[in-house]
N, C-alpha and C. Protein backbone atom coordinates (compact mmCIF):
# COMPACT_ATOMS: atom_id res chain seq x y z
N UNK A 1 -4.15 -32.95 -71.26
CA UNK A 1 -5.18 -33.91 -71.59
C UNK A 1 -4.81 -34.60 -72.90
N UNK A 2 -4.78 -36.06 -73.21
CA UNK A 2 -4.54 -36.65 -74.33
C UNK A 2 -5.69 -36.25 -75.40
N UNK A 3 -4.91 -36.16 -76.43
CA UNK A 3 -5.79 -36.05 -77.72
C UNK A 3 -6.80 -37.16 -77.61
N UNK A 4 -7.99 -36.93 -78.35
CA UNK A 4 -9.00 -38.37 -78.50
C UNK A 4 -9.17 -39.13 -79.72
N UNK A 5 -9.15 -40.05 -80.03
CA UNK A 5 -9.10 -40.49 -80.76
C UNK A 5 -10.43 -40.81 -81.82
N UNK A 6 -10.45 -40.65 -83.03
CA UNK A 6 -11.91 -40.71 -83.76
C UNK A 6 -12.14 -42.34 -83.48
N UNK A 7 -13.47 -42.50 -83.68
CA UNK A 7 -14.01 -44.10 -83.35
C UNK A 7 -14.12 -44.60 -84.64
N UNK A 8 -13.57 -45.62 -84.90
CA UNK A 8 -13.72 -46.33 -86.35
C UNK A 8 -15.46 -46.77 -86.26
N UNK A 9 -16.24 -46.70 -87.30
CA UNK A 9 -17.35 -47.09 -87.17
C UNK A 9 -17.55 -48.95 -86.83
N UNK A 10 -18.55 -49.24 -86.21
CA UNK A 10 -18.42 -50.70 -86.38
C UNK A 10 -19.29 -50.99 -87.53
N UNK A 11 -18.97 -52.28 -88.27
CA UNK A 11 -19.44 -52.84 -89.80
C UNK A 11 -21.07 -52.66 -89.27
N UNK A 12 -21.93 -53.27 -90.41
CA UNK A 12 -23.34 -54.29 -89.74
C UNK A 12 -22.83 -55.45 -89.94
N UNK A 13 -23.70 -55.85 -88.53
CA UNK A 13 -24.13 -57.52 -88.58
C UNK A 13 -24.64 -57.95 -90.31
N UNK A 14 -24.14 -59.01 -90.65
CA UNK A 14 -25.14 -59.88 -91.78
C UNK A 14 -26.31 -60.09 -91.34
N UNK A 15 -26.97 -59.41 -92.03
CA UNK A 15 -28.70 -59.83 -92.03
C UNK A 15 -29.28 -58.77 -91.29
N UNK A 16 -28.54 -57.57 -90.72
CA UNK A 16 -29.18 -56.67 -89.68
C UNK A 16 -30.06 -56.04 -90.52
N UNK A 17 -29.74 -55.77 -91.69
CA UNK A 17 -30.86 -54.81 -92.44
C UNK A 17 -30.70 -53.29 -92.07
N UNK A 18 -29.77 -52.65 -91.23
CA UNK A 18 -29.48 -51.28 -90.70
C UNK A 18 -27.83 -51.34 -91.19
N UNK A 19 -27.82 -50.40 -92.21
CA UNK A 19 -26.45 -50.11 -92.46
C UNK A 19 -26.26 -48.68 -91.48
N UNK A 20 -25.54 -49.35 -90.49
CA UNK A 20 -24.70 -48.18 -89.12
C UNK A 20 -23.47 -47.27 -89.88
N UNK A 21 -22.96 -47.71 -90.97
CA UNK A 21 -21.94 -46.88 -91.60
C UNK A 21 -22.08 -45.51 -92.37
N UNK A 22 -23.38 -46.01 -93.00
CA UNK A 22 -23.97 -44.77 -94.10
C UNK A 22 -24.65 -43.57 -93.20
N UNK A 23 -24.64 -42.42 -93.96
CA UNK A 23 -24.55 -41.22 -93.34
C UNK A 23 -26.60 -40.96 -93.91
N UNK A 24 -26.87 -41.39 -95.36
CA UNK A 24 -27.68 -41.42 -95.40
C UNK A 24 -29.04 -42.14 -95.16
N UNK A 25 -30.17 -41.80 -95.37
CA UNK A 25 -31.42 -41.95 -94.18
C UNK A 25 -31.55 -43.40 -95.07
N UNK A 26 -32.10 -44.55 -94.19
CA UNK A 26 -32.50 -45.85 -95.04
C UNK A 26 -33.78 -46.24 -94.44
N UNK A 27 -34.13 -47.12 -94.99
CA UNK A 27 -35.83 -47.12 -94.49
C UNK A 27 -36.16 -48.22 -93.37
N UNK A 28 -37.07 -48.27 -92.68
CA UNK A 28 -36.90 -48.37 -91.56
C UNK A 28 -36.73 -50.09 -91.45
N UNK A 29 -36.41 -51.20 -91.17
CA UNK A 29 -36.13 -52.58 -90.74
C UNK A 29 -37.63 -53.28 -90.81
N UNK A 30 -37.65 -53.97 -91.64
CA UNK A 30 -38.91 -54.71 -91.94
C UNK A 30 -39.43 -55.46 -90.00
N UNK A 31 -40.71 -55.20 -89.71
CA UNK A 31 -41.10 -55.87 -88.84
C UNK A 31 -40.98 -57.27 -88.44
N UNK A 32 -41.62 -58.43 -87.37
CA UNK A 32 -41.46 -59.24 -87.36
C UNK A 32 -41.98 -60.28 -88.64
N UNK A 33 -43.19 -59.14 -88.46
CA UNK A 33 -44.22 -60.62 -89.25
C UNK A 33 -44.13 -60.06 -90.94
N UNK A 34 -43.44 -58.93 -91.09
CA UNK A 34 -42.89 -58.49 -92.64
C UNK A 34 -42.23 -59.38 -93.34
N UNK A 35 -40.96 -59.69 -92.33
CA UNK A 35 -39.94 -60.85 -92.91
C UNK A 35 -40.86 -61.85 -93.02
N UNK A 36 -41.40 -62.60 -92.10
CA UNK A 36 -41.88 -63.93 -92.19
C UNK A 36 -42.63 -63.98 -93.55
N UNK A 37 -43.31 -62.56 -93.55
CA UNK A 37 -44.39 -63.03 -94.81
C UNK A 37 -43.86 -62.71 -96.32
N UNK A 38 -42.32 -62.07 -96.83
CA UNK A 38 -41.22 -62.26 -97.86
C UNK A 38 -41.18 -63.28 -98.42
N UNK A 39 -41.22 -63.16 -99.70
CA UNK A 39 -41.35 -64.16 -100.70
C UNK A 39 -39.90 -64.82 -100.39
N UNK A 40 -38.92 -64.98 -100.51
CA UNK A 40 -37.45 -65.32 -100.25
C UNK A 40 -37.30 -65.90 -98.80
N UNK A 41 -38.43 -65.94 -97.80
CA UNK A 41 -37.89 -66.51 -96.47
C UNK A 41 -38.20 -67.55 -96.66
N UNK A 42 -38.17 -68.85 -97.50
CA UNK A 42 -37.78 -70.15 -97.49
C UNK A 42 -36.72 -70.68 -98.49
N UNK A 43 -36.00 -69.58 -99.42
CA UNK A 43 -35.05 -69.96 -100.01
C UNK A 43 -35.63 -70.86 -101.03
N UNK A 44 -37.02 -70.65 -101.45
CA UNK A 44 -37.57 -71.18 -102.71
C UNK A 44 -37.17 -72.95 -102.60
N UNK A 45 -37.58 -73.60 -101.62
CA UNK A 45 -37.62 -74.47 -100.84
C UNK A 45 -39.06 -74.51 -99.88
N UNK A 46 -40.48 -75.52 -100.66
CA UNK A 46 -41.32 -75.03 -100.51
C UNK A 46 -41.93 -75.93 -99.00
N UNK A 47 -42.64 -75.17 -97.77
CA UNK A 47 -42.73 -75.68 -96.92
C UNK A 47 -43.54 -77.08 -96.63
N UNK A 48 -42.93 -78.76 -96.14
CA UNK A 48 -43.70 -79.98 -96.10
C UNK A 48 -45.63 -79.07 -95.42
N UNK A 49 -45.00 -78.22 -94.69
CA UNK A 49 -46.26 -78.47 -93.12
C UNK A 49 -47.58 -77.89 -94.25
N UNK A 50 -46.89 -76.39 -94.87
CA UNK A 50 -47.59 -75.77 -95.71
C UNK A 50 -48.50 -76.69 -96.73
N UNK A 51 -47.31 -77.82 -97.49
CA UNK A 51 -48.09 -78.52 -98.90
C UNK A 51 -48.99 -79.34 -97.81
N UNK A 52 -48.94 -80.50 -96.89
CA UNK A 52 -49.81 -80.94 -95.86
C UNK A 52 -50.73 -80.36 -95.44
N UNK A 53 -50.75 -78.98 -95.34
CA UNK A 53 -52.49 -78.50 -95.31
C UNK A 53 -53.18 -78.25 -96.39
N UNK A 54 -52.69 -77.78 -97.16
CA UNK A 54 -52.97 -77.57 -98.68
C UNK A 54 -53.96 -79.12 -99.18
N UNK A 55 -52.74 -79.85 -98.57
CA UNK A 55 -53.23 -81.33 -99.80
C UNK A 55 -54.71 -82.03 -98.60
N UNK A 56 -54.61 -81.41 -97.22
CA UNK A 56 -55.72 -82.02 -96.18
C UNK A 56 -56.80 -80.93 -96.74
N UNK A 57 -56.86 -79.60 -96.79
CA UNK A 57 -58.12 -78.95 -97.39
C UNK A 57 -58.75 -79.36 -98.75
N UNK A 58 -57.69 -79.68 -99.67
CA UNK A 58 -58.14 -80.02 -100.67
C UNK A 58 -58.72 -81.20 -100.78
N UNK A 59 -59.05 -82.38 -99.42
CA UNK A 59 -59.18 -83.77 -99.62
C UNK A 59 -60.75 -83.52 -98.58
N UNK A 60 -60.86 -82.15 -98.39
CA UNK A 60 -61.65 -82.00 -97.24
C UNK A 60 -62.14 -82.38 -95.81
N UNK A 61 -60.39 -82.14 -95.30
CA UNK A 61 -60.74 -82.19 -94.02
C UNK A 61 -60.49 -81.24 -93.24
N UNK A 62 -61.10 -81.19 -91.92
CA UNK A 62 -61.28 -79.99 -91.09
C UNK A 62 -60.66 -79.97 -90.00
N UNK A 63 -60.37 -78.82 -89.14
CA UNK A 63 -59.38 -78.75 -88.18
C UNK A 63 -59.90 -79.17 -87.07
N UNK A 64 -59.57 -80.56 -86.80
CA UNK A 64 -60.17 -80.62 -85.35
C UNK A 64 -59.39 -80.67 -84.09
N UNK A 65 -58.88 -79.15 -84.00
CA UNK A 65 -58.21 -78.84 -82.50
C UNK A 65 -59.22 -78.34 -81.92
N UNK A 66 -59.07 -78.49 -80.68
CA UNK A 66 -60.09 -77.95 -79.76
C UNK A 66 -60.01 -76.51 -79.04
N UNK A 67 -59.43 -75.61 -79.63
CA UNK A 67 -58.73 -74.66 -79.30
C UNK A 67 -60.20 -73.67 -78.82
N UNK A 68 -61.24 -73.94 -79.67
CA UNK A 68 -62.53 -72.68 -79.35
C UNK A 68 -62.61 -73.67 -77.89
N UNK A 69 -63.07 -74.83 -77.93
CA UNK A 69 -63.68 -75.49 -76.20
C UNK A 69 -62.64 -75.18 -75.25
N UNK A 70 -61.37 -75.10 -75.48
CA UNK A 70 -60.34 -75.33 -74.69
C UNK A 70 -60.27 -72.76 -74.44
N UNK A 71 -60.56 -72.35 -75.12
CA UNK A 71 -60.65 -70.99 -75.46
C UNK A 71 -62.06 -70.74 -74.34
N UNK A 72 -62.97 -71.27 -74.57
CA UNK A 72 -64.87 -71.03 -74.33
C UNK A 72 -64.16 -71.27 -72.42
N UNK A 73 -63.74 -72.75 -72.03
CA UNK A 73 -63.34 -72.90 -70.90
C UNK A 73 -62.11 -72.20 -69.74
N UNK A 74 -61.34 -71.41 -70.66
CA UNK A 74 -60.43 -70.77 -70.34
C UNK A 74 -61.01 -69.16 -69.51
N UNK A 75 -61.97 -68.74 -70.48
CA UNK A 75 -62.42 -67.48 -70.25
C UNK A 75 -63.56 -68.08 -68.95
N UNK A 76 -64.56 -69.06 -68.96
CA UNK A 76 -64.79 -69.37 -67.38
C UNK A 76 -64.25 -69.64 -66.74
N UNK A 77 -62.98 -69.87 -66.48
CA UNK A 77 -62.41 -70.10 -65.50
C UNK A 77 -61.83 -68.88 -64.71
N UNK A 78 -61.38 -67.92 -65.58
CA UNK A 78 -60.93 -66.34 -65.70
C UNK A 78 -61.83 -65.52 -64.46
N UNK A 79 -63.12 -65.98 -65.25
CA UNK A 79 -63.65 -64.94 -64.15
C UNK A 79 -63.81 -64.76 -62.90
């Protein structure tokens, strides 16, 4: 039977956040909505959509999607 050969470890991906090489315990991979909500996930590059609601609340205006009528009609239709 041939000898076997040891497996070189594979690297991590950039950005995986799981170092596969280290022997010791690391903590567990931030969730979906963890990252999103990280001070650093816009690269301090501040969001247009974000300052656009900001500057529409502050001028006082209100959201007019229809999402509750279009929500209220969805669930009668359901049943």
């Amino acid at each position: 039977m041939p000898a076997r050969r040891a497996r070189t470890p594979t690297p991590p991906r950039p950005g995986s956040g799981v170092d596969l090489t280290s022997a010791r315990p690391t903590p567990q991979p931030a969730l979906p909505h963890e990252r999103d909500e990280q001070v650093g996930m816009t690269g301090g590059v501040p969001s247009q959509r974000v300052q656009q609601g900001a500057r529409d609340l502050k001028h006082g205006l209100q959201d007019t999607s229809r999402a509750t009528e279009a929500d209220t009609a969805y669930k009668k239709l359901k049943r």
